[in-house]
PDB file of N, CA and C in Angstrom:
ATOM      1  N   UNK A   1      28.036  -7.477  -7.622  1.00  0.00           N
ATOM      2  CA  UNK A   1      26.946  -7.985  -6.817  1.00  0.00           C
ATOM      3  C   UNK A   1      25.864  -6.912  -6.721  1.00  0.00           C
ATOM      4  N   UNK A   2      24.656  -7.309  -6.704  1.00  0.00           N
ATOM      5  CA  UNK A   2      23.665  -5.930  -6.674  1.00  0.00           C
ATOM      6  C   UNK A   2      23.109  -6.028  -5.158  1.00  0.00           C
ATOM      7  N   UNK A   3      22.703  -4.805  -5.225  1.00  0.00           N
ATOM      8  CA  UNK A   3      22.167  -4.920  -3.650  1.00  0.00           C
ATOM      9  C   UNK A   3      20.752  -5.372  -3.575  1.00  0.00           C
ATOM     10  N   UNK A   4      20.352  -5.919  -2.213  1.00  0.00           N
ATOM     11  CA  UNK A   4      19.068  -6.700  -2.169  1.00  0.00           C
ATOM     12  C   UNK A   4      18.469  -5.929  -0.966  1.00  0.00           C
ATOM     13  N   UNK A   5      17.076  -5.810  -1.041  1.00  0.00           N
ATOM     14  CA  UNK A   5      16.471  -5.011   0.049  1.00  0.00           C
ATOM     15  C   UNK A   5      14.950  -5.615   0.160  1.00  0.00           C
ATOM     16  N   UNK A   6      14.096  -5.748   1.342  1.00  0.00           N
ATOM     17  CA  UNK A   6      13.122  -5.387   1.066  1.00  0.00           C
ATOM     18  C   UNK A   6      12.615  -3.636   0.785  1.00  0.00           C
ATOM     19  N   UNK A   7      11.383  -4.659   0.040  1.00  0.00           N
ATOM     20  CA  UNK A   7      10.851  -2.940  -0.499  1.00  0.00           C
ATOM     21  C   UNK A   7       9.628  -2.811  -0.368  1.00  0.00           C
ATOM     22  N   UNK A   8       8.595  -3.906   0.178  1.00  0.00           N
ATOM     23  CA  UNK A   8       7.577  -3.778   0.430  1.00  0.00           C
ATOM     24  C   UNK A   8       7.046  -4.855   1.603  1.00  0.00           C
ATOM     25  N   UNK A   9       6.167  -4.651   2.301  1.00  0.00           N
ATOM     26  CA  UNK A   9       5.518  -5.448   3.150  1.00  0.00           C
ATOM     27  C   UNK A   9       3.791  -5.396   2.833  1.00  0.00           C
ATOM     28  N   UNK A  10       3.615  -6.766   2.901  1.00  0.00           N
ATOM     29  CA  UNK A  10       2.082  -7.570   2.465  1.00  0.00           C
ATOM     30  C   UNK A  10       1.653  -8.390   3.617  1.00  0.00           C
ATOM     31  N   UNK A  11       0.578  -8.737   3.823  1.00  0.00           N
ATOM     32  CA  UNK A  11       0.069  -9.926   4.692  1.00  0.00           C
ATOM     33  C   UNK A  11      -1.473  -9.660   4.489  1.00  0.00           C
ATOM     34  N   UNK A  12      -1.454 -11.026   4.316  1.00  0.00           N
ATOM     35  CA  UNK A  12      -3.281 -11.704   4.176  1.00  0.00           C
ATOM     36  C   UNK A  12      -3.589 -12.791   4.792  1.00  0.00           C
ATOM     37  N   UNK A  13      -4.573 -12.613   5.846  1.00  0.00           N
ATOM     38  CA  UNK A  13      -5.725 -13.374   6.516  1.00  0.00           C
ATOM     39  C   UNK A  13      -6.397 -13.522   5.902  1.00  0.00           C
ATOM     40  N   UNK A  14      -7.204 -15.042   6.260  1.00  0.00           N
ATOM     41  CA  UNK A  14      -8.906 -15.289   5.811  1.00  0.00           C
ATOM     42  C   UNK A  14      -9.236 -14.294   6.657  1.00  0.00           C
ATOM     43  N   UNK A  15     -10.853 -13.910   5.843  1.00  0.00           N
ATOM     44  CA  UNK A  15     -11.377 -12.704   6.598  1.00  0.00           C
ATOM     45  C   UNK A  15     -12.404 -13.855   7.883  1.00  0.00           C
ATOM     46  N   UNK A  16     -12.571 -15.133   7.013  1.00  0.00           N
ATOM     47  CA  UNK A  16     -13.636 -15.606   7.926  1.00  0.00           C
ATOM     48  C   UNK A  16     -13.391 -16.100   9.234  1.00  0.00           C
ATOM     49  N   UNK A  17     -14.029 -15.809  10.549  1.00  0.00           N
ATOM     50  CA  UNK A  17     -14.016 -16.551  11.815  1.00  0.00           C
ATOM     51  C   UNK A  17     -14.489 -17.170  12.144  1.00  0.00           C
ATOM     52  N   UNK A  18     -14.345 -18.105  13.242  1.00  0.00           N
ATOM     53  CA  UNK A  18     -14.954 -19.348  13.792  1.00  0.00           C
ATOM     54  C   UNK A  18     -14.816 -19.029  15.595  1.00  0.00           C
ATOM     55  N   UNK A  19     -16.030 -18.882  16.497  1.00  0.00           N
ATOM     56  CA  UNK A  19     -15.638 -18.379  17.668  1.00  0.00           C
ATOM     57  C   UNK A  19     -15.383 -19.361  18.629  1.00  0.00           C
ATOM     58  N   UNK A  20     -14.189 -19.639  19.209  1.00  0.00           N
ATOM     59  CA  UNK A  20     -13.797 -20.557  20.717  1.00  0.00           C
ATOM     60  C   UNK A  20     -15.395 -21.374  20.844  1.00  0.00           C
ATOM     61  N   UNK A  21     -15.974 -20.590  21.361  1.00  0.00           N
ATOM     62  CA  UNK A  21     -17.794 -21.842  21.520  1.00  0.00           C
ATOM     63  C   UNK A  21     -17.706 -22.600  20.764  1.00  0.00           C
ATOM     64  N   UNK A  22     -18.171 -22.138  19.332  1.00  0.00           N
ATOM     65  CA  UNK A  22     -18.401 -22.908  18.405  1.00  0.00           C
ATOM     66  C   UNK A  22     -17.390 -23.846  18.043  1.00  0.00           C
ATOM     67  N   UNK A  23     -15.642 -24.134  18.122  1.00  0.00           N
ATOM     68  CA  UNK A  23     -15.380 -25.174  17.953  1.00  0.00           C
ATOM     69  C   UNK A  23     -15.516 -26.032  19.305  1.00  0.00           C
ATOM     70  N   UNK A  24     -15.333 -25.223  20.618  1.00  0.00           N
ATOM     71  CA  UNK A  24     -15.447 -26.236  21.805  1.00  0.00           C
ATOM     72  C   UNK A  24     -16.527 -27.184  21.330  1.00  0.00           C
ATOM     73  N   UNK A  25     -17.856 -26.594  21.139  1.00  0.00           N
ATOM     74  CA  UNK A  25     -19.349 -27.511  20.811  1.00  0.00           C
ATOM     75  C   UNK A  25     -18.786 -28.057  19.640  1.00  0.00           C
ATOM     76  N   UNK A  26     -18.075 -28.379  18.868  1.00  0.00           N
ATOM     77  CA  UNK A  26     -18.217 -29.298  17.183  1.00  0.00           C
ATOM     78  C   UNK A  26     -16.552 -30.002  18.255  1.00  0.00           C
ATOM     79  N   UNK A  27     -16.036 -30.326  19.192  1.00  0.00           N
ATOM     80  CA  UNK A  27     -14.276 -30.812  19.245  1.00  0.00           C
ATOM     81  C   UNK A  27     -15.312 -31.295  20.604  1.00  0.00           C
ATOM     82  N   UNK A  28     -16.079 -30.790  20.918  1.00  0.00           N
ATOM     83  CA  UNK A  28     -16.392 -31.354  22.819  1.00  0.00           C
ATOM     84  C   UNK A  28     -15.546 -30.611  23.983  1.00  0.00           C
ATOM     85  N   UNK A  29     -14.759 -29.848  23.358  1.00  0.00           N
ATOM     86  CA  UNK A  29     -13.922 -29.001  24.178  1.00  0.00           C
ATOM     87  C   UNK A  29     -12.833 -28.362  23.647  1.00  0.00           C
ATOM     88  N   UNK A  30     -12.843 -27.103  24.354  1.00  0.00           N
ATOM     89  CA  UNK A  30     -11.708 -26.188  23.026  1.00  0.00           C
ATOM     90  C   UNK A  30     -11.265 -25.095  24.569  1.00  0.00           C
ATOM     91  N   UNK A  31      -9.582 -25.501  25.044  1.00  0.00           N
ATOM     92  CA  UNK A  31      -9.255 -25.039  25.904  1.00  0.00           C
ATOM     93  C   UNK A  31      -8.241 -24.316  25.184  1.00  0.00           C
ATOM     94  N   UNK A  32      -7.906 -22.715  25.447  1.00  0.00           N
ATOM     95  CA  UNK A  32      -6.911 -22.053  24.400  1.00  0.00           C
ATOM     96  C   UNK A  32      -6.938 -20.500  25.298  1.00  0.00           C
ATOM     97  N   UNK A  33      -6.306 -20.669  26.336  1.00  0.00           N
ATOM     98  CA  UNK A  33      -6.482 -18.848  26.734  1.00  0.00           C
ATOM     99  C   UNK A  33      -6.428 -18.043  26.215  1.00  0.00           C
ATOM    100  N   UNK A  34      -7.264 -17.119  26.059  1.00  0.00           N
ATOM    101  CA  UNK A  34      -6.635 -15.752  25.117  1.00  0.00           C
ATOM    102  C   UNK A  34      -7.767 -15.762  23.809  1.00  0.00           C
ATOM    103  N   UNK A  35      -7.606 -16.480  23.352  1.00  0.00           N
ATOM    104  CA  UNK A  35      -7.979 -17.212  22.225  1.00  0.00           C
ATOM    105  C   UNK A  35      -9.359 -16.912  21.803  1.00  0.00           C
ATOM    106  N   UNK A  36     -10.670 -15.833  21.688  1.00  0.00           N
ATOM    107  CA  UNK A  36     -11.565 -15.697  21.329  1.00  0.00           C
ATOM    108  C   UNK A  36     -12.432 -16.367  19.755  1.00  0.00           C
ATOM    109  N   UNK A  37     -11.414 -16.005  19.054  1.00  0.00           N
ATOM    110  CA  UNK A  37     -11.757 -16.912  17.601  1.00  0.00           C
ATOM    111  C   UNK A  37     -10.426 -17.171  16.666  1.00  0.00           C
ATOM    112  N   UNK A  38     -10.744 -17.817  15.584  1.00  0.00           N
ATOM    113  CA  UNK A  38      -9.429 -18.142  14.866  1.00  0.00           C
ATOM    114  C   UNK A  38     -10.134 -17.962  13.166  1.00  0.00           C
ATOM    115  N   UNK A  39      -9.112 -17.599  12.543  1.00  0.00           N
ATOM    116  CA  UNK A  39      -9.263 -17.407  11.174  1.00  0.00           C
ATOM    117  C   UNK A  39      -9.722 -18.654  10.629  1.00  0.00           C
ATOM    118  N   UNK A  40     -10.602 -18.712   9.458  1.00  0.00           N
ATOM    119  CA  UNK A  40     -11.013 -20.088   8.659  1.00  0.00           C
ATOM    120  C   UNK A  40     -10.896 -19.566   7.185  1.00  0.00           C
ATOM    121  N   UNK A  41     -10.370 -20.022   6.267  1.00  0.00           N
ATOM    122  CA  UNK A  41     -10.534 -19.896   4.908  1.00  0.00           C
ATOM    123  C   UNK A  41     -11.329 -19.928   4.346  1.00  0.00           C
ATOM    124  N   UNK A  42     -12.034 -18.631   3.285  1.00  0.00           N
ATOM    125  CA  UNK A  42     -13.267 -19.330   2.730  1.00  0.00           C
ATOM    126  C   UNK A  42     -12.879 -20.533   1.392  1.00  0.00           C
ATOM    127  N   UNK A  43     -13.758 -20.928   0.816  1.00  0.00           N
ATOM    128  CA  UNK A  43     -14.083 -22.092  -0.220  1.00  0.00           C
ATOM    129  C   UNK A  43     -13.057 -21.486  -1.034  1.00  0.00           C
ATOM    130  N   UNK A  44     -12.802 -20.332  -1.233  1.00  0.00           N
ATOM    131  CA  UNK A  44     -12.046 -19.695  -2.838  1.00  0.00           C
ATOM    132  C   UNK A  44     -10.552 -19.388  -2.124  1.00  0.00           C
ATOM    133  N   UNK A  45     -10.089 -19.573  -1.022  1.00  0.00           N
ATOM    134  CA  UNK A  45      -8.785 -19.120  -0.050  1.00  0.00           C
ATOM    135  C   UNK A  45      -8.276 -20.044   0.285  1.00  0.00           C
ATOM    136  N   UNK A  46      -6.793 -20.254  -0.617  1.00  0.00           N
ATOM    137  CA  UNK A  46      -6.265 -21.429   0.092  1.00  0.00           C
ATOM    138  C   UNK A  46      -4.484 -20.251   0.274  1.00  0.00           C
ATOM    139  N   UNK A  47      -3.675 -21.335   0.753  1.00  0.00           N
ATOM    140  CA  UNK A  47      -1.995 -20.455   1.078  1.00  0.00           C
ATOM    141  C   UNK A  47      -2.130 -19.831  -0.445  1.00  0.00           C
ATOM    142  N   UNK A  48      -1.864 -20.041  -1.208  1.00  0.00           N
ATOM    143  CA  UNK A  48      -1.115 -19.492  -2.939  1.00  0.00           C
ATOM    144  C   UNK A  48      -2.413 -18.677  -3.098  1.00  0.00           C
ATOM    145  N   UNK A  49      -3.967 -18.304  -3.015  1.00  0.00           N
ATOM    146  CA  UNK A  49      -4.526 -17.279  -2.885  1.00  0.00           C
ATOM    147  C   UNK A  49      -3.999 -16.208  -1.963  1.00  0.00           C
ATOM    148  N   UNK A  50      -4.145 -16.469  -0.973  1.00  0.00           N
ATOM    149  CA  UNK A  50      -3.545 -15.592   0.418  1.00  0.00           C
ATOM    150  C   UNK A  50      -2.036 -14.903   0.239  1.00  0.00           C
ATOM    151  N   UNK A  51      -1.146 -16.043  -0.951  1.00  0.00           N
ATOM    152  CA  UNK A  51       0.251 -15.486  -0.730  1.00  0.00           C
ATOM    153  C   UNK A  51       0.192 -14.637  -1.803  1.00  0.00           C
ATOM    154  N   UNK A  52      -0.579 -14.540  -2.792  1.00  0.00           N
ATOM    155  CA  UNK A  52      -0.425 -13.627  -4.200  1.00  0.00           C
ATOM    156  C   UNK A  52      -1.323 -12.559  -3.560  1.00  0.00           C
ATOM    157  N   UNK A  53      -2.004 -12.741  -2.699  1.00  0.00           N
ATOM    158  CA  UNK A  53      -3.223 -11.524  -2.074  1.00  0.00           C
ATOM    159  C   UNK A  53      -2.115 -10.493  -1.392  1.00  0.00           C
ATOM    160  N   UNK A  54      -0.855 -11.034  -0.640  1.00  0.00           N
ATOM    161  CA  UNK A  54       0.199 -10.394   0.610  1.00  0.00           C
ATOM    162  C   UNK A  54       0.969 -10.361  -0.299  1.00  0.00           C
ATOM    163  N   UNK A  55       1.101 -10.505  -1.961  1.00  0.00           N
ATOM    164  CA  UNK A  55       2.067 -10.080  -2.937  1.00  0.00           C
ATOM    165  C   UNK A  55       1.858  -8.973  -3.097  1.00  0.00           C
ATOM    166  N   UNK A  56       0.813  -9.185  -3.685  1.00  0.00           N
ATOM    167  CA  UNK A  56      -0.354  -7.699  -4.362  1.00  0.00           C
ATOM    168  C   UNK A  56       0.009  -6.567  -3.361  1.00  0.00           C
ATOM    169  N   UNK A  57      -0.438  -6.799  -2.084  1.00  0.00           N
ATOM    170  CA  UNK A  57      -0.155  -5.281  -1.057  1.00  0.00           C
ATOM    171  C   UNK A  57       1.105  -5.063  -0.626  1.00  0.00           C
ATOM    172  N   UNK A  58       2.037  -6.236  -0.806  1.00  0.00           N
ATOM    173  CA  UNK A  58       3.277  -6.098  -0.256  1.00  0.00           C
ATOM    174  C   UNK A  58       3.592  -4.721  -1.934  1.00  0.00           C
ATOM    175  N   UNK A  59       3.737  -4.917  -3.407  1.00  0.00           N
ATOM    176  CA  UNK A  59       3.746  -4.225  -4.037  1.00  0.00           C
ATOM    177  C   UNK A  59       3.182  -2.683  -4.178  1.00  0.00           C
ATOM    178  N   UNK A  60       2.200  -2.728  -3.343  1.00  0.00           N
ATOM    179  CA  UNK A  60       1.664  -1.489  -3.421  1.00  0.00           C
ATOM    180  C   UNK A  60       1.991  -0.725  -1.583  1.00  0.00           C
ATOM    181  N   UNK A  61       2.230  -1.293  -1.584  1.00  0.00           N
ATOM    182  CA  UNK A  61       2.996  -0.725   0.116  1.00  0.00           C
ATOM    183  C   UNK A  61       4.092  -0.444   0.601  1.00  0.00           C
ATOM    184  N   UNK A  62       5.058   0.276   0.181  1.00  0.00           N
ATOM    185  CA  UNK A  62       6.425   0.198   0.173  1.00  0.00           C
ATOM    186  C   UNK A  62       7.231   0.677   1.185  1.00  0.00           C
ATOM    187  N   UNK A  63       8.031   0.048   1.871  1.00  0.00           N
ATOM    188  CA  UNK A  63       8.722   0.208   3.152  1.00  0.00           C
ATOM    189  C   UNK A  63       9.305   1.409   3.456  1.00  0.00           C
ATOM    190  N   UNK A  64       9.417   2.858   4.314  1.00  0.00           N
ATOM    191  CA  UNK A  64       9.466   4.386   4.083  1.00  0.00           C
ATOM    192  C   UNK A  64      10.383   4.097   5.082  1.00  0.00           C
ATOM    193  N   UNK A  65      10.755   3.467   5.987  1.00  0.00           N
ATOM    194  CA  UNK A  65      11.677   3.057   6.842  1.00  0.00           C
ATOM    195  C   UNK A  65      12.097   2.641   7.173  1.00  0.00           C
ATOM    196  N   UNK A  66      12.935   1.726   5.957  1.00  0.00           N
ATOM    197  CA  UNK A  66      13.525   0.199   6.214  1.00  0.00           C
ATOM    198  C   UNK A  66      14.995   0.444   7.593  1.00  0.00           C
ATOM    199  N   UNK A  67      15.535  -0.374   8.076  1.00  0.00           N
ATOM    200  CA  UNK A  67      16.350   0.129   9.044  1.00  0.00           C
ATOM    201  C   UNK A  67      17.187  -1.414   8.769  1.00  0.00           C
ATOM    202  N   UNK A  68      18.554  -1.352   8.601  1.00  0.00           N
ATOM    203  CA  UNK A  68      19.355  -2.425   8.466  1.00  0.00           C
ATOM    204  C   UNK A  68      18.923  -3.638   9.325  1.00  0.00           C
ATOM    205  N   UNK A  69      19.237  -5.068   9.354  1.00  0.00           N
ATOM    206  CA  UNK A  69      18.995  -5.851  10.108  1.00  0.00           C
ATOM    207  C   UNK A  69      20.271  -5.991  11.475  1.00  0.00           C
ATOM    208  N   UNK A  70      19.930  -6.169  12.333  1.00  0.00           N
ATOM    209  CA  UNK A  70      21.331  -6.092  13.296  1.00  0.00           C
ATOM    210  C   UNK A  70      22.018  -7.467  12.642  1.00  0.00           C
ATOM    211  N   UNK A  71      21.527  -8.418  11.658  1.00  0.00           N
ATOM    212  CA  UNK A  71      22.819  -9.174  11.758  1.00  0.00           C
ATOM    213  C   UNK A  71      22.942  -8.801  10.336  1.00  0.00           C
ATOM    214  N   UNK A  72      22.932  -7.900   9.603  1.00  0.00           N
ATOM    215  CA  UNK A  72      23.096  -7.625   8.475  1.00  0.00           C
ATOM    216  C   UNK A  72      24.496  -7.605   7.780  1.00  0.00           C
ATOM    217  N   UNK A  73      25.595  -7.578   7.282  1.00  0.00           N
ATOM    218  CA  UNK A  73      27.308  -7.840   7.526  1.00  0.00           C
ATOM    219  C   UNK A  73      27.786  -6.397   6.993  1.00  0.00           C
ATOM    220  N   UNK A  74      27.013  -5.115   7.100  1.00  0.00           N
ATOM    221  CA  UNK A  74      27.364  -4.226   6.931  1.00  0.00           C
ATOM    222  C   UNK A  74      26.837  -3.506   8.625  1.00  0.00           C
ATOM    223  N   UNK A  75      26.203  -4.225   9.648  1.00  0.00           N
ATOM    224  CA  UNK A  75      26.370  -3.674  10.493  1.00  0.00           C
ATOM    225  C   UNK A  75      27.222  -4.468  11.562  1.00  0.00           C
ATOM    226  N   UNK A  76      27.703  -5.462  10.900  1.00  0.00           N
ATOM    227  CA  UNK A  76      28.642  -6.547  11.594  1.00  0.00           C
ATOM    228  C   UNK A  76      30.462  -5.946  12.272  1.00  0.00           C
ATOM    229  N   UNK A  77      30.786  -5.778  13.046  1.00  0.00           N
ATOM    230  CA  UNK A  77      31.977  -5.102  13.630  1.00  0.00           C
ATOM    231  C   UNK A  77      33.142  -6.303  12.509  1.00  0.00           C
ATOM    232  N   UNK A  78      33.871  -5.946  11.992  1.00  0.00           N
ATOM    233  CA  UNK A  78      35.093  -6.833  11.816  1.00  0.00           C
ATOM    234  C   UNK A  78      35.581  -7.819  12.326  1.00  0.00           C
ATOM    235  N   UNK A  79      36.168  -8.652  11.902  1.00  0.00           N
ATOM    236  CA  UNK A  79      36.912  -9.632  12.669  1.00  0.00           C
ATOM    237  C   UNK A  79      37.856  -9.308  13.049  1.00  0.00           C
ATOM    238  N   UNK A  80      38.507  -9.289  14.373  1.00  0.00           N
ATOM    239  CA  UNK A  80      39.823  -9.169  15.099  1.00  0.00           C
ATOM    240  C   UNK A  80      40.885  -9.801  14.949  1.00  0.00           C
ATOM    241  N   UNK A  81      42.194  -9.708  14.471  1.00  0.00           N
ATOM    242  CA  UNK A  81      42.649 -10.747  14.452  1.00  0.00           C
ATOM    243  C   UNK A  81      43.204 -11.332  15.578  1.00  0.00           C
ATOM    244  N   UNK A  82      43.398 -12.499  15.975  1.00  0.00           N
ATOM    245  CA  UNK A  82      43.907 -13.779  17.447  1.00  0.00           C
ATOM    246  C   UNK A  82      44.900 -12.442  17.753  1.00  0.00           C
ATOM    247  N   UNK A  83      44.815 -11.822  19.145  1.00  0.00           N
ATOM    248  CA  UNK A  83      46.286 -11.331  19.586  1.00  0.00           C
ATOM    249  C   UNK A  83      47.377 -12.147  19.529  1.00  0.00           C
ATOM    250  N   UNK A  84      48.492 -11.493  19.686  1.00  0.00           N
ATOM    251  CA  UNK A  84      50.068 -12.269  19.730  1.00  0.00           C
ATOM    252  C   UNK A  84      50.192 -12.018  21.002  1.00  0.00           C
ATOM    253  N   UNK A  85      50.957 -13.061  21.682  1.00  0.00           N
ATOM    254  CA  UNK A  85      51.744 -13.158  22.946  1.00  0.00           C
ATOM    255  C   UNK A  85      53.067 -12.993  22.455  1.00  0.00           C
TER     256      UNK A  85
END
């Protein structure tokens, strides 16, 4: 069996925004606490642009401190076996 790891981390946003106003005025109302603006895709950005974009940097970014997952089965305690009465 070979071993499997990550080895890099990627992520890509549209760069473009759209601000809370501006959809409240185009929806008639835009209630969202917190919420100042939200990402919009441009014309050339769809998911499979964005996911080969968070490929690309995930490749050139490589994880310097990966740390096991807690449910990983090498940090998993053994199974016990049923006590005997």
């Amino acid at each position: 069996m070979t071993d499997r790891a990550i080895t890099g981390i990627g992520v890509a946003v549209p760069r473009g925004r759209i601000d809370a106003d501006t959809i409240g005025n185009a929806w008639g109302r835009f209630e969202a606490t917190g919420i100042d603006a939200t990402a919009v895709p441009a014309g050339d950005e769809d998911a499979l642009t964005l996911g080969v974009e968070a490929g690309e940097r995930a490749s050139r970014r490589p994880v310097s401190t990966a740390k096991p997952s807690p449910h990983s089965r090498s940090r998993r305690r053994p199974r016990r076996s049923p006590r005997k009465t």
